[in-house]
C-alpha atoms as a PDB file:
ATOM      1  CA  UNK A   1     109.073 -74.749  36.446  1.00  0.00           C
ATOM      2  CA  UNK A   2     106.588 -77.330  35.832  1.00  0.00           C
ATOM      3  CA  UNK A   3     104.119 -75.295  34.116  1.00  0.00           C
ATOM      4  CA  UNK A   4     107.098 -73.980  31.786  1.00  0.00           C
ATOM      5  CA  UNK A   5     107.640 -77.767  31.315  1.00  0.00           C
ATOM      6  CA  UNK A   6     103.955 -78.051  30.517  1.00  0.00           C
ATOM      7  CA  UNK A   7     103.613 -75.275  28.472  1.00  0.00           C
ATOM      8  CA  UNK A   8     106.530 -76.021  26.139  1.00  0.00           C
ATOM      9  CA  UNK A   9     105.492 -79.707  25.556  1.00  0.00           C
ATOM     10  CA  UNK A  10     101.968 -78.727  24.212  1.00  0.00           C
ATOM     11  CA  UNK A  11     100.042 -77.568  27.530  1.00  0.00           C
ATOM     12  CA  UNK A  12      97.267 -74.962  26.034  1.00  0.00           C
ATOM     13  CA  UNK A  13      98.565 -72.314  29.483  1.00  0.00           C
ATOM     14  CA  UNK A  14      96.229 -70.627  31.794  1.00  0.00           C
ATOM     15  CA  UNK A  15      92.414 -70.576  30.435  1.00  0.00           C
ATOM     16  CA  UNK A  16      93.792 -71.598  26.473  1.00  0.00           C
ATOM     17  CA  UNK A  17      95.805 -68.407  26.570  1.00  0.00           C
ATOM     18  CA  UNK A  18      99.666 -68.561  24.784  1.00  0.00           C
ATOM     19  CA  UNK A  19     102.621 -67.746  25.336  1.00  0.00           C
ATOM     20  CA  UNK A  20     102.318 -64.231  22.944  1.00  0.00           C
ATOM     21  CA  UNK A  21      98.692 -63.359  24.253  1.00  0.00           C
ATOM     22  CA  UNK A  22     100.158 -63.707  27.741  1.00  0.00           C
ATOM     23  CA  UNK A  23     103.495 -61.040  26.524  1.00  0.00           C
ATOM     24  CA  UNK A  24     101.268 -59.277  24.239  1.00  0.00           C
ATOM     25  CA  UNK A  25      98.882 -58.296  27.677  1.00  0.00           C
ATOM     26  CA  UNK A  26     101.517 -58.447  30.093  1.00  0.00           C
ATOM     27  CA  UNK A  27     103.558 -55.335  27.809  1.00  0.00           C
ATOM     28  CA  UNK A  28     100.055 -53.821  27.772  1.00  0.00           C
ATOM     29  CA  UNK A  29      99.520 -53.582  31.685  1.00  0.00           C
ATOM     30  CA  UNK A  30     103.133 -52.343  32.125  1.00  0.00           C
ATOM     31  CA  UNK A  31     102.286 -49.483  29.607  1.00  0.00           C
ATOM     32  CA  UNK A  32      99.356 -48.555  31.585  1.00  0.00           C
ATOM     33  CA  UNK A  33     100.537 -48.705  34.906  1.00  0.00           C
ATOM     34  CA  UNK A  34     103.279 -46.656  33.505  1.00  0.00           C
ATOM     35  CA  UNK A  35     101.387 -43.864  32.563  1.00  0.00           C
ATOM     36  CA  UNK A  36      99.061 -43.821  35.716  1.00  0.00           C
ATOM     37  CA  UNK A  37     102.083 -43.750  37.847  1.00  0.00           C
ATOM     38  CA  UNK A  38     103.828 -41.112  36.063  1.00  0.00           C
ATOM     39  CA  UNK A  39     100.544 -39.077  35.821  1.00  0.00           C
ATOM     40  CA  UNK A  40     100.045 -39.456  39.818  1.00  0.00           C
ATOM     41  CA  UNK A  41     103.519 -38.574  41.176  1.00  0.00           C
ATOM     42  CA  UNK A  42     104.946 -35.808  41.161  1.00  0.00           C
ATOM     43  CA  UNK A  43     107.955 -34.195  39.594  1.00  0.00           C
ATOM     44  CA  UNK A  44     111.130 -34.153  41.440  1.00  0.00           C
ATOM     45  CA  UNK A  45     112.031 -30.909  42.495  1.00  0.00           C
ATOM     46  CA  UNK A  46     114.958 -28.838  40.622  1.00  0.00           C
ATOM     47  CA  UNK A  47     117.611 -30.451  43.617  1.00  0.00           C
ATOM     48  CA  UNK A  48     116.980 -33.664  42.425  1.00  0.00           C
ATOM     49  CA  UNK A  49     116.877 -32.915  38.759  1.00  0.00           C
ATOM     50  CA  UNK A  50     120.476 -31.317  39.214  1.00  0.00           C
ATOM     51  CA  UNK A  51     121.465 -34.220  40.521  1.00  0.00           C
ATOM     52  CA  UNK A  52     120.460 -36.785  37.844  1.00  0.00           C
ATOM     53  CA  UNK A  53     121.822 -34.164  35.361  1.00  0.00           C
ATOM     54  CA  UNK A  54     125.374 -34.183  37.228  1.00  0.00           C
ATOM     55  CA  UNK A  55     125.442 -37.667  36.430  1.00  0.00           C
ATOM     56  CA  UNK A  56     124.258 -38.012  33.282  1.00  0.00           C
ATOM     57  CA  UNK A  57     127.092 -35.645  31.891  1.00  0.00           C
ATOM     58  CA  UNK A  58     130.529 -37.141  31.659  1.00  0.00           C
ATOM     59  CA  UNK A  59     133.134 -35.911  33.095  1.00  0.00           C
ATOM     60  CA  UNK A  60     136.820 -36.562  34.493  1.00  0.00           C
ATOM     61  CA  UNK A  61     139.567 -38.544  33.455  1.00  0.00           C
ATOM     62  CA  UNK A  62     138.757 -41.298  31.161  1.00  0.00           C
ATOM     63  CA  UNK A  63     138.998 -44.762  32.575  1.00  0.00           C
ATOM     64  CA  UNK A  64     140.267 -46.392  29.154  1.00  0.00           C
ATOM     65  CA  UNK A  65     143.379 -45.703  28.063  1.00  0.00           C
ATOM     66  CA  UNK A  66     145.502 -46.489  24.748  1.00  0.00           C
ATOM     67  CA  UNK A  67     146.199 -49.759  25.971  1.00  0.00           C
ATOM     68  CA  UNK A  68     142.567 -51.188  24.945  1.00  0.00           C
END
């Protein structure tokens, strides 16, 4: 909290590095670790697939009715 404090009343951050640099290289790293993890796991086999299918796909009774 106190570095927020810091920051937002002039405070030049960690090494002279803002705000942006800080979310421009933070959404950076994400992306990347991202990727690698995708690229080292492995796909879910076709039980699990079915599943997330099933629930993706609406179905039933809707839960809105004219009244709304």
């Amino acid at each position: 909290m106190a570095y927020l404090i810091w920051v937002r009343n002039g405070g030049s951050g960690f090494w002279g590095i803002t705000q942006l640099t800080f979310g421009i290289v933070g959404s950076l790293v994400s992306l990347v670790s991202m990727v690698v993890v995708t690229l080292l796991t492995d796909a879910p086999d076709a039980k699990t697939q079915d599943m997330v299918d099933e629930l993706r796909i609406p179905s039933g009774k809707a839960i809105l009715g004219k009244q709304h």
